[in-house]
Structure formats: C-alpha cells, structure tokens
PDB file of N, CA and C in Angstrom:
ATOM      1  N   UNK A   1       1.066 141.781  88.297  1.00  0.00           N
ATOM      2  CA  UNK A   1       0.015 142.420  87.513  1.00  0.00           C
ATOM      3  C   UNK A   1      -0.265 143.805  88.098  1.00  0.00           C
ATOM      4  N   UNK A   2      -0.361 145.029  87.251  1.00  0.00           N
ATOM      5  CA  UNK A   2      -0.769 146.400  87.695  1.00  0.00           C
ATOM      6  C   UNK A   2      -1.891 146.241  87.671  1.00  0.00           C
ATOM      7  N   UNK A   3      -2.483 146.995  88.256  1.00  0.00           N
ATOM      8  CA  UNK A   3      -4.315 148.035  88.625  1.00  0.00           C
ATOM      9  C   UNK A   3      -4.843 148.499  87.433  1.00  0.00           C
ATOM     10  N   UNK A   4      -5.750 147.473  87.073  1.00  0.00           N
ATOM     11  CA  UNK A   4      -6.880 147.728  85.780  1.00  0.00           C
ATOM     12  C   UNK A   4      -7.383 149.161  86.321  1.00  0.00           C
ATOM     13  N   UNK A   5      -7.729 150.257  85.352  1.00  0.00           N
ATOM     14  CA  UNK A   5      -8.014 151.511  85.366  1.00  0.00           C
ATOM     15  C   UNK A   5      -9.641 150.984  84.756  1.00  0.00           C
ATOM     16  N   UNK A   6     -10.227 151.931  85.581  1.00  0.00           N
ATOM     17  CA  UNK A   6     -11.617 152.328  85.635  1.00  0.00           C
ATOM     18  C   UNK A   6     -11.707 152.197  83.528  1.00  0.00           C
ATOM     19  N   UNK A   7     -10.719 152.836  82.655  1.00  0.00           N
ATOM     20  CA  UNK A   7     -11.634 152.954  81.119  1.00  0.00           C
ATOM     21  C   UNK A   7     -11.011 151.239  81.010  1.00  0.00           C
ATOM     22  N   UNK A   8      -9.743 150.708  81.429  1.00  0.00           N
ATOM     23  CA  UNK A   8      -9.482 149.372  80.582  1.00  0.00           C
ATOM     24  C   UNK A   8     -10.783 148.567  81.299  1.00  0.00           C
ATOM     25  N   UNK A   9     -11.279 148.275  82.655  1.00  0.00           N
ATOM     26  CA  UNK A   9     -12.459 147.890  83.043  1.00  0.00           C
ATOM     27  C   UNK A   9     -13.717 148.110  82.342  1.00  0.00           C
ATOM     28  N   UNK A  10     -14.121 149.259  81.535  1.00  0.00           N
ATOM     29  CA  UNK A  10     -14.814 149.028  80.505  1.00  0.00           C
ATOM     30  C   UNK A  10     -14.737 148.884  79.490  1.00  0.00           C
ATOM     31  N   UNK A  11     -13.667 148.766  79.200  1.00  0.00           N
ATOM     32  CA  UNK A  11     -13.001 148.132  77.596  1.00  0.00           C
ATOM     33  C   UNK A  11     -13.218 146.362  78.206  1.00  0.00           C
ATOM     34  N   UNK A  12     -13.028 146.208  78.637  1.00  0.00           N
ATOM     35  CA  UNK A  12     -13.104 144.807  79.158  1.00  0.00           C
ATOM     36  C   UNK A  12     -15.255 144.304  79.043  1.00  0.00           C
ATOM     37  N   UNK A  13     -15.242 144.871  79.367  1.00  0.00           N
ATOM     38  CA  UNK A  13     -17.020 144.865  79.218  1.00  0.00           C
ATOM     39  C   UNK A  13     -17.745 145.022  78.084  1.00  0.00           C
ATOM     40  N   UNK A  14     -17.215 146.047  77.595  1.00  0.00           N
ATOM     41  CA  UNK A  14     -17.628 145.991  75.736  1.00  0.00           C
ATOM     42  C   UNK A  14     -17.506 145.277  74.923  1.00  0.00           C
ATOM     43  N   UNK A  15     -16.088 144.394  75.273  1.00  0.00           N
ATOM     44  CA  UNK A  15     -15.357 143.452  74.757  1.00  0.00           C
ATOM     45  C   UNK A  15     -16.453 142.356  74.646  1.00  0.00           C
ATOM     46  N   UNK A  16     -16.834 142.231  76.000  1.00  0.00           N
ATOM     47  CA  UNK A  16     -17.718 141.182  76.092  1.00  0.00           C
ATOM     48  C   UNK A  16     -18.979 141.534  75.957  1.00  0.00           C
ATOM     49  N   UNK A  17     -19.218 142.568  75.170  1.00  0.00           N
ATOM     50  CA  UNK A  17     -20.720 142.720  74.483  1.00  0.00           C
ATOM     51  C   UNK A  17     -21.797 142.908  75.754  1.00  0.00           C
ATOM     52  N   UNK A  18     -21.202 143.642  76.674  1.00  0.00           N
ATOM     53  CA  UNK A  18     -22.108 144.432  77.841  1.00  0.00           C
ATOM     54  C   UNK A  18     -22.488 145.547  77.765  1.00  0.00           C
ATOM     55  N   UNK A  19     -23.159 145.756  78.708  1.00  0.00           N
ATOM     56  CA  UNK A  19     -23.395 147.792  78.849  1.00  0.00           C
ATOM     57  C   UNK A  19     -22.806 147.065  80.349  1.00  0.00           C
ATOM     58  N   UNK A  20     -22.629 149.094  81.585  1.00  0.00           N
ATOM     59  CA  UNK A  20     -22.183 148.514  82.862  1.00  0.00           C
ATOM     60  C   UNK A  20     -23.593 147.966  83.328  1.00  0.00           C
ATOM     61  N   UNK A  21     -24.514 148.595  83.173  1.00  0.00           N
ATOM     62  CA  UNK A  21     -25.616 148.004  83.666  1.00  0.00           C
ATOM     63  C   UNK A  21     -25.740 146.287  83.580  1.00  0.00           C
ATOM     64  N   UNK A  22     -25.740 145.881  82.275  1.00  0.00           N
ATOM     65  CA  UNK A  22     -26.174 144.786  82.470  1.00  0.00           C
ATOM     66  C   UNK A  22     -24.349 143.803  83.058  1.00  0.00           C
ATOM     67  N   UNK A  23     -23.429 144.102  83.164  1.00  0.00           N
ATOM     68  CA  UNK A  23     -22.544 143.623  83.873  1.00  0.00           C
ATOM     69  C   UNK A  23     -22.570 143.724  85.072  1.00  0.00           C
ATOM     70  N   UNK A  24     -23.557 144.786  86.161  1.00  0.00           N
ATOM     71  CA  UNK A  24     -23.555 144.817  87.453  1.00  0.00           C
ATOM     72  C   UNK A  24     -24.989 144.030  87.433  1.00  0.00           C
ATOM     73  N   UNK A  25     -25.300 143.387  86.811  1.00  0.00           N
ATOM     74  CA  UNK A  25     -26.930 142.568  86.704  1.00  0.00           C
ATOM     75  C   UNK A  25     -26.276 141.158  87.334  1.00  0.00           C
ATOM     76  N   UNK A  26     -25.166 140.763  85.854  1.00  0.00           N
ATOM     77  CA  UNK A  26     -24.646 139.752  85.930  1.00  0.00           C
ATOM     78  C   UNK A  26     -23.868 139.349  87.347  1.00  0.00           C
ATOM     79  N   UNK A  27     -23.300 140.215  87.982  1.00  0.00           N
ATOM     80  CA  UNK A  27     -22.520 140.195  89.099  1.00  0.00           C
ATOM     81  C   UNK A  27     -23.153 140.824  90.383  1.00  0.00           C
ATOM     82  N   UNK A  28     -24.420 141.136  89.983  1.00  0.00           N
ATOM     83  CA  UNK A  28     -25.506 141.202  91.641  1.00  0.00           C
ATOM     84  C   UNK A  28     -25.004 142.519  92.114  1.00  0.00           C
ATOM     85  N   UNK A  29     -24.883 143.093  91.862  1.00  0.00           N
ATOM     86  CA  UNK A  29     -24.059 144.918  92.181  1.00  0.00           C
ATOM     87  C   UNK A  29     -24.900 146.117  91.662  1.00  0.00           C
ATOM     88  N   UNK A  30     -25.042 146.894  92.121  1.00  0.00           N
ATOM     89  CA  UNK A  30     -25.138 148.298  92.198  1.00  0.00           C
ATOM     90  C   UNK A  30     -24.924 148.806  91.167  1.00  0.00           C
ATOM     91  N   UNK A  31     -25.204 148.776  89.993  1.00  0.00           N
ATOM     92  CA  UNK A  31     -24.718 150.142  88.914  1.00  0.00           C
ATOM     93  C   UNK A  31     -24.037 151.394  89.548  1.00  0.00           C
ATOM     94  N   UNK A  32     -24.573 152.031  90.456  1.00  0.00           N
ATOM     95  CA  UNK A  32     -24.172 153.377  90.393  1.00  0.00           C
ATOM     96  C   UNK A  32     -23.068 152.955  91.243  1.00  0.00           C
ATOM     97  N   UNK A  33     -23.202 151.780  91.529  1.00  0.00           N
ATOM     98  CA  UNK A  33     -21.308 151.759  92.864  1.00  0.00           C
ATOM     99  C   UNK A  33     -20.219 151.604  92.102  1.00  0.00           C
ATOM    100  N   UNK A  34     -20.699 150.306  90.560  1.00  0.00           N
ATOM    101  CA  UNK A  34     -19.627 150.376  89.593  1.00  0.00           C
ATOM    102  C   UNK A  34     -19.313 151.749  88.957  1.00  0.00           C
ATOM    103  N   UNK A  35     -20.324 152.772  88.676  1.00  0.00           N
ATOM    104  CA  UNK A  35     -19.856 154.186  87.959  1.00  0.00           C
ATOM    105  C   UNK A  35     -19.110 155.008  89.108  1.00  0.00           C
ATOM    106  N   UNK A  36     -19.182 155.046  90.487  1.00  0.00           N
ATOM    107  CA  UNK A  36     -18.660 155.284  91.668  1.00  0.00           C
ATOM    108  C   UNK A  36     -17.200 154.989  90.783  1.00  0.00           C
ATOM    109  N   UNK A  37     -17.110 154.163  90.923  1.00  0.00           N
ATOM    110  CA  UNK A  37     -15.097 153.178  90.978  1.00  0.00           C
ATOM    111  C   UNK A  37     -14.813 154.526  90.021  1.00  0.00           C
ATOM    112  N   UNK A  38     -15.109 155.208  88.721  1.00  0.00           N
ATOM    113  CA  UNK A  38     -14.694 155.932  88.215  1.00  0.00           C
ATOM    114  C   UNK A  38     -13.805 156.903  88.649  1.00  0.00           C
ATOM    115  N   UNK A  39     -14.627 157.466  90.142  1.00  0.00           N
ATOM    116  CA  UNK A  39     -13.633 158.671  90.636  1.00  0.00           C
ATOM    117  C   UNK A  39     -12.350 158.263  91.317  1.00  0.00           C
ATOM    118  N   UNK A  40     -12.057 156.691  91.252  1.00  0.00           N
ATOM    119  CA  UNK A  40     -11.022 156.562  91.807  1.00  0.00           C
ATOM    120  C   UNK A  40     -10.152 156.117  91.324  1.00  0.00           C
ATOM    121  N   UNK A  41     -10.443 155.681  89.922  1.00  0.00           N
ATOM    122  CA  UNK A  41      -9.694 155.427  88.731  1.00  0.00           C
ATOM    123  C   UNK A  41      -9.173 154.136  88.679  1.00  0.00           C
ATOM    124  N   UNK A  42      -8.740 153.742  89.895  1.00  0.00           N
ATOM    125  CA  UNK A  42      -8.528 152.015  89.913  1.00  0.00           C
ATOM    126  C   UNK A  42      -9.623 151.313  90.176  1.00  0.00           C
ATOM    127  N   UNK A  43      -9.800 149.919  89.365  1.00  0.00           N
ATOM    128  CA  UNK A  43     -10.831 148.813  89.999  1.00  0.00           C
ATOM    129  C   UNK A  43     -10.336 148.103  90.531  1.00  0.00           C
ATOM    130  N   UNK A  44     -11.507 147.427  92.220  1.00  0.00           N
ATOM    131  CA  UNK A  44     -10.751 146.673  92.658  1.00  0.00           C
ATOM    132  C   UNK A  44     -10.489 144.975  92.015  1.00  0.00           C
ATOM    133  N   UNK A  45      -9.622 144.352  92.246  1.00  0.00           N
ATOM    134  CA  UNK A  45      -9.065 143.510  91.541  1.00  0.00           C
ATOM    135  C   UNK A  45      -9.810 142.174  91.015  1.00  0.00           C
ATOM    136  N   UNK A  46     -11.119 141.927  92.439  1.00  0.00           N
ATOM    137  CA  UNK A  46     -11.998 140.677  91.544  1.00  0.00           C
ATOM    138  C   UNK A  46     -12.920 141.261  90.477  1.00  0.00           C
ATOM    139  N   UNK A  47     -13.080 142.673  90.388  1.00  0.00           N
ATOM    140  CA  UNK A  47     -14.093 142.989  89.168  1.00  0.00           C
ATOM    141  C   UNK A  47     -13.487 143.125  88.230  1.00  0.00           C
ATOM    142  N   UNK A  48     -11.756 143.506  88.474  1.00  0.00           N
ATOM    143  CA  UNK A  48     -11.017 143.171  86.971  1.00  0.00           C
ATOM    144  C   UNK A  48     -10.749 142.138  86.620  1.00  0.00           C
ATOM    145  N   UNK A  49     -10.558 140.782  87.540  1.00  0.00           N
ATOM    146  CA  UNK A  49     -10.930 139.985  87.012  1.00  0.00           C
ATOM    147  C   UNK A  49     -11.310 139.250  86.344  1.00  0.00           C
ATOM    148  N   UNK A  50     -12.794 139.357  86.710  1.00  0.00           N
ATOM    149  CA  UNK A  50     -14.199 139.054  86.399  1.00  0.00           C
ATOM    150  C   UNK A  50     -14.217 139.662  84.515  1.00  0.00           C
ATOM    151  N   UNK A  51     -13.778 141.112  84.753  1.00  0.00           N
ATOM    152  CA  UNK A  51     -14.390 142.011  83.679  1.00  0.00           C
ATOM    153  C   UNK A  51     -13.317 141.302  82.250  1.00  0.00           C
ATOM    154  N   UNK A  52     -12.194 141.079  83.006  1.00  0.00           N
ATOM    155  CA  UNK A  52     -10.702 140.747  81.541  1.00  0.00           C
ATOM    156  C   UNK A  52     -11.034 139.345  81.356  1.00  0.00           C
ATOM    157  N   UNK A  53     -11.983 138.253  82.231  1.00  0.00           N
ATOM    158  CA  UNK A  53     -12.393 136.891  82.055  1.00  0.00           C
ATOM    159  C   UNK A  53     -13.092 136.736  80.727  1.00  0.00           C
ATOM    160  N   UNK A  54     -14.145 137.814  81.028  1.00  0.00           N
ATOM    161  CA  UNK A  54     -15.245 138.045  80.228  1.00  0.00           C
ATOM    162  C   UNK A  54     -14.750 138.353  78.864  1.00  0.00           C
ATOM    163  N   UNK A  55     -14.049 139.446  78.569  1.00  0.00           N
ATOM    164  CA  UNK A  55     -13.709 139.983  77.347  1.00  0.00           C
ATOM    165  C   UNK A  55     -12.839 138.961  76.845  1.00  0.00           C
ATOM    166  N   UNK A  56     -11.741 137.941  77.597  1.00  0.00           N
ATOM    167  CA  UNK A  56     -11.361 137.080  76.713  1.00  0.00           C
ATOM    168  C   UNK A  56     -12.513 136.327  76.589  1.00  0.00           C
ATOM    169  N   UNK A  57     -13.314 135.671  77.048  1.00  0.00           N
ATOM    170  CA  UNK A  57     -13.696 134.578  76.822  1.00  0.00           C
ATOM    171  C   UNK A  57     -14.986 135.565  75.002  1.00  0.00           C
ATOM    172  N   UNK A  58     -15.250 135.916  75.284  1.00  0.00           N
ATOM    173  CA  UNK A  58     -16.122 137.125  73.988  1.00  0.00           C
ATOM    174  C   UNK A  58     -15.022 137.053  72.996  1.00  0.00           C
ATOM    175  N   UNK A  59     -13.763 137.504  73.069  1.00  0.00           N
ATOM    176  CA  UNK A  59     -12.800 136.967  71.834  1.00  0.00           C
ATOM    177  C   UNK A  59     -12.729 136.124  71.693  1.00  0.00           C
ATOM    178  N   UNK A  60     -12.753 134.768  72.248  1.00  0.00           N
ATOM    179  CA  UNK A  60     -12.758 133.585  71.653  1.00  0.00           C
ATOM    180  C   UNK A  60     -14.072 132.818  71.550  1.00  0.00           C
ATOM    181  N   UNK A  61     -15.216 133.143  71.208  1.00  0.00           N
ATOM    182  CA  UNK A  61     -16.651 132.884  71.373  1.00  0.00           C
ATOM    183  C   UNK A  61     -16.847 132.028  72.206  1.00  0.00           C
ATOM    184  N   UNK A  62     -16.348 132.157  73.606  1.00  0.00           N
ATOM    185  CA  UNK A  62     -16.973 131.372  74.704  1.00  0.00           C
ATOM    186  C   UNK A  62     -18.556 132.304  75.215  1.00  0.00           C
ATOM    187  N   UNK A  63     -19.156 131.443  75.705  1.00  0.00           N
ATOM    188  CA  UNK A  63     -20.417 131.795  75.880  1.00  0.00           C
ATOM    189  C   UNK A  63     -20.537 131.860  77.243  1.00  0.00           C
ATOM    190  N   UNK A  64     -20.508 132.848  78.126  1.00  0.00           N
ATOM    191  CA  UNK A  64     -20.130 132.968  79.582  1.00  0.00           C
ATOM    192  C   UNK A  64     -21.843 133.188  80.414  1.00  0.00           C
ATOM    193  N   UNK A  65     -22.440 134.292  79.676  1.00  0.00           N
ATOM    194  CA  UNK A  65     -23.698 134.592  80.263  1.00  0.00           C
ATOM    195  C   UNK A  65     -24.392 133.522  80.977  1.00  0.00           C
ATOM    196  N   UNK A  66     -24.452 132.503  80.184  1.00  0.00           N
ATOM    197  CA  UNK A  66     -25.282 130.729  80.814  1.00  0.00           C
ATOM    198  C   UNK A  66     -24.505 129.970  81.939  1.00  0.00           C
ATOM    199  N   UNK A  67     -23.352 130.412  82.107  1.00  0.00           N
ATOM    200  CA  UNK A  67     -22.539 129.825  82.797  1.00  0.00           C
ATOM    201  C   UNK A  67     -23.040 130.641  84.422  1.00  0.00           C
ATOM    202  N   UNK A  68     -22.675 131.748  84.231  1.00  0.00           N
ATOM    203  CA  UNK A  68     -23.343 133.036  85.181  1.00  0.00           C
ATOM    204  C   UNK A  68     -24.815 132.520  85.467  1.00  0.00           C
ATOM    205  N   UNK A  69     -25.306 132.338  84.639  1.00  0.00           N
ATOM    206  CA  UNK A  69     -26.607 132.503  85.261  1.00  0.00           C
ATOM    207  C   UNK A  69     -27.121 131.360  85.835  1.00  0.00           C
ATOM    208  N   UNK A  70     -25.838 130.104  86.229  1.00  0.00           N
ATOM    209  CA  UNK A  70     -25.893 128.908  86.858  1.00  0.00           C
ATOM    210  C   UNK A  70     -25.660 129.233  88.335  1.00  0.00           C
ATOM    211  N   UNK A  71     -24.697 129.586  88.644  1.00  0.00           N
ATOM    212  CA  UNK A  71     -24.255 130.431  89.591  1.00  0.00           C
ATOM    213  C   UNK A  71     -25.352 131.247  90.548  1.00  0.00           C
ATOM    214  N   UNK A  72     -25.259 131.048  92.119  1.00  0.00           N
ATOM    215  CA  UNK A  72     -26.126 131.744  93.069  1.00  0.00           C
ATOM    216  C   UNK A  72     -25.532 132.594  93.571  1.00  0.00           C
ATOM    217  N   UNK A  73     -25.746 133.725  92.897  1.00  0.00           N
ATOM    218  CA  UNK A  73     -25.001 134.996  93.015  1.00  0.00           C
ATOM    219  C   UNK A  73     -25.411 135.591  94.186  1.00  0.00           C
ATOM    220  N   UNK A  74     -25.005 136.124  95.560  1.00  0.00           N
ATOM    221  CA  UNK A  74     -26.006 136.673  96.412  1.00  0.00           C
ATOM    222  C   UNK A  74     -25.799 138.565  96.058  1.00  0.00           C
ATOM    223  N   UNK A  75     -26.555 139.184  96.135  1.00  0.00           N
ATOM    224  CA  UNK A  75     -26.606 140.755  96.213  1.00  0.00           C
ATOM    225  C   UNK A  75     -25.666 141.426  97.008  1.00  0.00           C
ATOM    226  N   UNK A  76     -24.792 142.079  96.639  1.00  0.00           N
ATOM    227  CA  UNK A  76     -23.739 142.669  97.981  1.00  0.00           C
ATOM    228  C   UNK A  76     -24.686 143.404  98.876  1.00  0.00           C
ATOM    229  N   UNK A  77     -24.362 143.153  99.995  1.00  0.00           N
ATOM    230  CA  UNK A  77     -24.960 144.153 100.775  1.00  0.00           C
ATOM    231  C   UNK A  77     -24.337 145.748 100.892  1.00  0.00           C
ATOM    232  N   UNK A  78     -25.225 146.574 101.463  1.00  0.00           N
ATOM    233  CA  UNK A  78     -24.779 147.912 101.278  1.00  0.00           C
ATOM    234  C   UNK A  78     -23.451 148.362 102.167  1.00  0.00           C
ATOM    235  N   UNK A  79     -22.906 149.117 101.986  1.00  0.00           N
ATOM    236  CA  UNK A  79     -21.506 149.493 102.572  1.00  0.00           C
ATOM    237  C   UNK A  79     -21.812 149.646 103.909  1.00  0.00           C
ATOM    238  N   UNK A  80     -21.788 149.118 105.528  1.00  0.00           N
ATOM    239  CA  UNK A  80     -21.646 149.863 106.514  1.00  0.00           C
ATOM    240  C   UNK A  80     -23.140 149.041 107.438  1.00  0.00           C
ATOM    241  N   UNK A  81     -23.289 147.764 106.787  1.00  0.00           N
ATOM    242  CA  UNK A  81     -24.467 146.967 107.103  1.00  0.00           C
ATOM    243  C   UNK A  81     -25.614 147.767 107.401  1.00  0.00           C
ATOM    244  N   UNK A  82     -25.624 148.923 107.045  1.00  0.00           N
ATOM    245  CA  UNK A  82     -27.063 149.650 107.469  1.00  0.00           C
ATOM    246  C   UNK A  82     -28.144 148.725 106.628  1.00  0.00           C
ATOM    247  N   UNK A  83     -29.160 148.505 107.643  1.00  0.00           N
ATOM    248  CA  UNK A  83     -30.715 147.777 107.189  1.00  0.00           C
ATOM    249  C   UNK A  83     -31.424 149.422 106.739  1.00  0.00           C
ATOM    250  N   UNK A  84     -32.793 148.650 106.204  1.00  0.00           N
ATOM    251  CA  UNK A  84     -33.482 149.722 105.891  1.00  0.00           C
ATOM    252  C   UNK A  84     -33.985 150.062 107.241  1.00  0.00           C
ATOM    253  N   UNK A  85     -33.982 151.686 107.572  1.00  0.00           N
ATOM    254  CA  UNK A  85     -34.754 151.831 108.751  1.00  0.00           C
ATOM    255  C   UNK A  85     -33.641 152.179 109.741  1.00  0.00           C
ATOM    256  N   UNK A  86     -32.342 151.805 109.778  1.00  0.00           N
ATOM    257  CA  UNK A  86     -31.828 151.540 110.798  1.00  0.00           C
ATOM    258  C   UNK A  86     -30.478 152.694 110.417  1.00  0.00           C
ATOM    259  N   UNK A  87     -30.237 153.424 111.279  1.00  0.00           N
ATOM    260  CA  UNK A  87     -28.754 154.166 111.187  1.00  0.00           C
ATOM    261  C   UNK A  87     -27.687 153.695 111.296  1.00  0.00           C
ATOM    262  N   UNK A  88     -26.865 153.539 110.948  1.00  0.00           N
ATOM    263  CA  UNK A  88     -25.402 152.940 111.049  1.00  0.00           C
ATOM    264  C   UNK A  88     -25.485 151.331 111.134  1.00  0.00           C
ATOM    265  N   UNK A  89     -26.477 150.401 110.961  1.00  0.00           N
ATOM    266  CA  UNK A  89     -26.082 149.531 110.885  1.00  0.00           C
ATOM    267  C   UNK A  89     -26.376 148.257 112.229  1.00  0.00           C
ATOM    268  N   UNK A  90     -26.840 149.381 113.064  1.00  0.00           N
ATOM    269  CA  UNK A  90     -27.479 148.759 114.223  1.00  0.00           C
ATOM    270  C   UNK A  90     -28.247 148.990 114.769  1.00  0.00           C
ATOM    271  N   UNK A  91     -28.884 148.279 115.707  1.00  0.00           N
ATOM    272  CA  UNK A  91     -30.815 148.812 116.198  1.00  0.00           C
ATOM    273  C   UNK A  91     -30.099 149.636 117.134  1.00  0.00           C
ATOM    274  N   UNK A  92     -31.011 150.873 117.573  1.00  0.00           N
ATOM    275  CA  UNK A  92     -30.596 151.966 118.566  1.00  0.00           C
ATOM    276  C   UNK A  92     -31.068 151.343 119.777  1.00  0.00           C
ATOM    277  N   UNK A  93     -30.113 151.416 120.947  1.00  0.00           N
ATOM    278  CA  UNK A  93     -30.865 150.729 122.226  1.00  0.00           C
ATOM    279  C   UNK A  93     -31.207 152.019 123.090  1.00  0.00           C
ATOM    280  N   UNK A  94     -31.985 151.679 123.903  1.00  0.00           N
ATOM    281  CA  UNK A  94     -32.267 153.206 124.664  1.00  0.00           C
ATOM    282  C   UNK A  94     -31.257 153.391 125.743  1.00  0.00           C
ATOM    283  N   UNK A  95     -30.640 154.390 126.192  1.00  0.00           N
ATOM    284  CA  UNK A  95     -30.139 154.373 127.045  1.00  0.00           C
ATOM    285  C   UNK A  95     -30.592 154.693 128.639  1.00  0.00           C
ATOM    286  N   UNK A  96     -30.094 154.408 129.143  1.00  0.00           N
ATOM    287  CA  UNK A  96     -30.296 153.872 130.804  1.00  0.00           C
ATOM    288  C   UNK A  96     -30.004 154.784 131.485  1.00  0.00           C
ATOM    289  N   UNK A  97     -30.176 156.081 132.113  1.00  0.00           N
ATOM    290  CA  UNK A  97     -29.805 156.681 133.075  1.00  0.00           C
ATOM    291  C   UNK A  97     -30.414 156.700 134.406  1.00  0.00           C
ATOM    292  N   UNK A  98     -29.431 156.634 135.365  1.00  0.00           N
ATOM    293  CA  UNK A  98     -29.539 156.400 136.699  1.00  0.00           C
ATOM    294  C   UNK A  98     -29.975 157.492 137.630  1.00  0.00           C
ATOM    295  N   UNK A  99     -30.727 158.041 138.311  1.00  0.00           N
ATOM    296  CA  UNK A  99     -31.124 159.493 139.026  1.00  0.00           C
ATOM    297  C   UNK A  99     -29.493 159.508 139.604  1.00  0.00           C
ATOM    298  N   UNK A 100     -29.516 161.238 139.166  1.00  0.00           N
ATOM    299  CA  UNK A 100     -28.174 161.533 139.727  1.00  0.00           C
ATOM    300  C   UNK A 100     -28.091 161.606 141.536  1.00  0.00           C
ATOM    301  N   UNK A 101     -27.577 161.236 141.814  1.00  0.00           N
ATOM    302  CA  UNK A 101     -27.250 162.006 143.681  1.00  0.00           C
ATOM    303  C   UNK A 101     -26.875 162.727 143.788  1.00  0.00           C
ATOM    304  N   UNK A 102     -27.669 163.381 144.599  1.00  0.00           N
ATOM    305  CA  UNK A 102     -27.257 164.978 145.500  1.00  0.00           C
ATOM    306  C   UNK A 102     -26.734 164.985 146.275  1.00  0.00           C
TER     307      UNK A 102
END
C-alpha cells in the first residue's frame, strides 16, 4: 500500500460526512496538528487508516460514530511530553555548585 496524501485523507473524511474538526473530536487529536500533516503532504498511516475505514464504512451505511463513541479514547499528549508550566518536558532541578579551590 502507498502513502495516503494529505487531500485523499480528506476525501476520506467527507466521504464519511465529517468536517477535520469533528474527525480530530472523534479521534481525541488536535485539529490544528491534523491541518499541520498538510505541509507534509503524507499522512501518517493509522490516521489513513482510520480516515479510508470511515469513508468505506459511510458508503456502505455503516454507522461508525456510536461505535467510536464506545471506545476510551485517551487525548494524545503533546509532542515532547512538555506539562503545562514546564520546559522541555521535565521539572528543572537546581544545580549544585561546589566552591571552587584556590
């Protein structure tokens, strides 16, 4: 299988009677990270997936939304584990310096 392109990924979503918004609802994601994927033109492969699941199952009037919303979706966390508050991802420790010798 080739690399679903960023427009067949939203042909895949329309298909299934989405906007991206409410498809990054359904899948606990970031809107603006899915419009992100744009500049890189490939999606990665479980959101094409996900996205070509959807649009078949919308051509053949499967009803997917209820199925999803059975499902305990957790929120991705942000790229680089940064917490709120916190730089890079880890608590800052203080550092320790020793009096120099003369």
């Amino acid at each position: 299988m080739c690399a679903v392109t960023y427009d067949e990924f939203q042909r895949h979503i329309g298909k299934a009677g989405l906007t991206l918004r409410e498809f990054a609802g359904l899948v606990r994601m970031n809107r603006i990270s899915l419009s992100n994927l744009s500049n890189k033109g490939d999606v990665p492969s479980h959101l094409a997936v996900i996205a070509t699941l959807m649009g078949i199952l919308a051509d053949n009037h499967v009803e997917f939304s209820k199925v999803l919303a059975q499902i305990e979706i957790k929120p991705k966390k942000p790229r680089g584990g940064a917490a709120k508050g916190q730089f890079g991802g880890s608590k800052q420790r203080s550092l320790q310096l020793s009096e120099a010798k003369q």
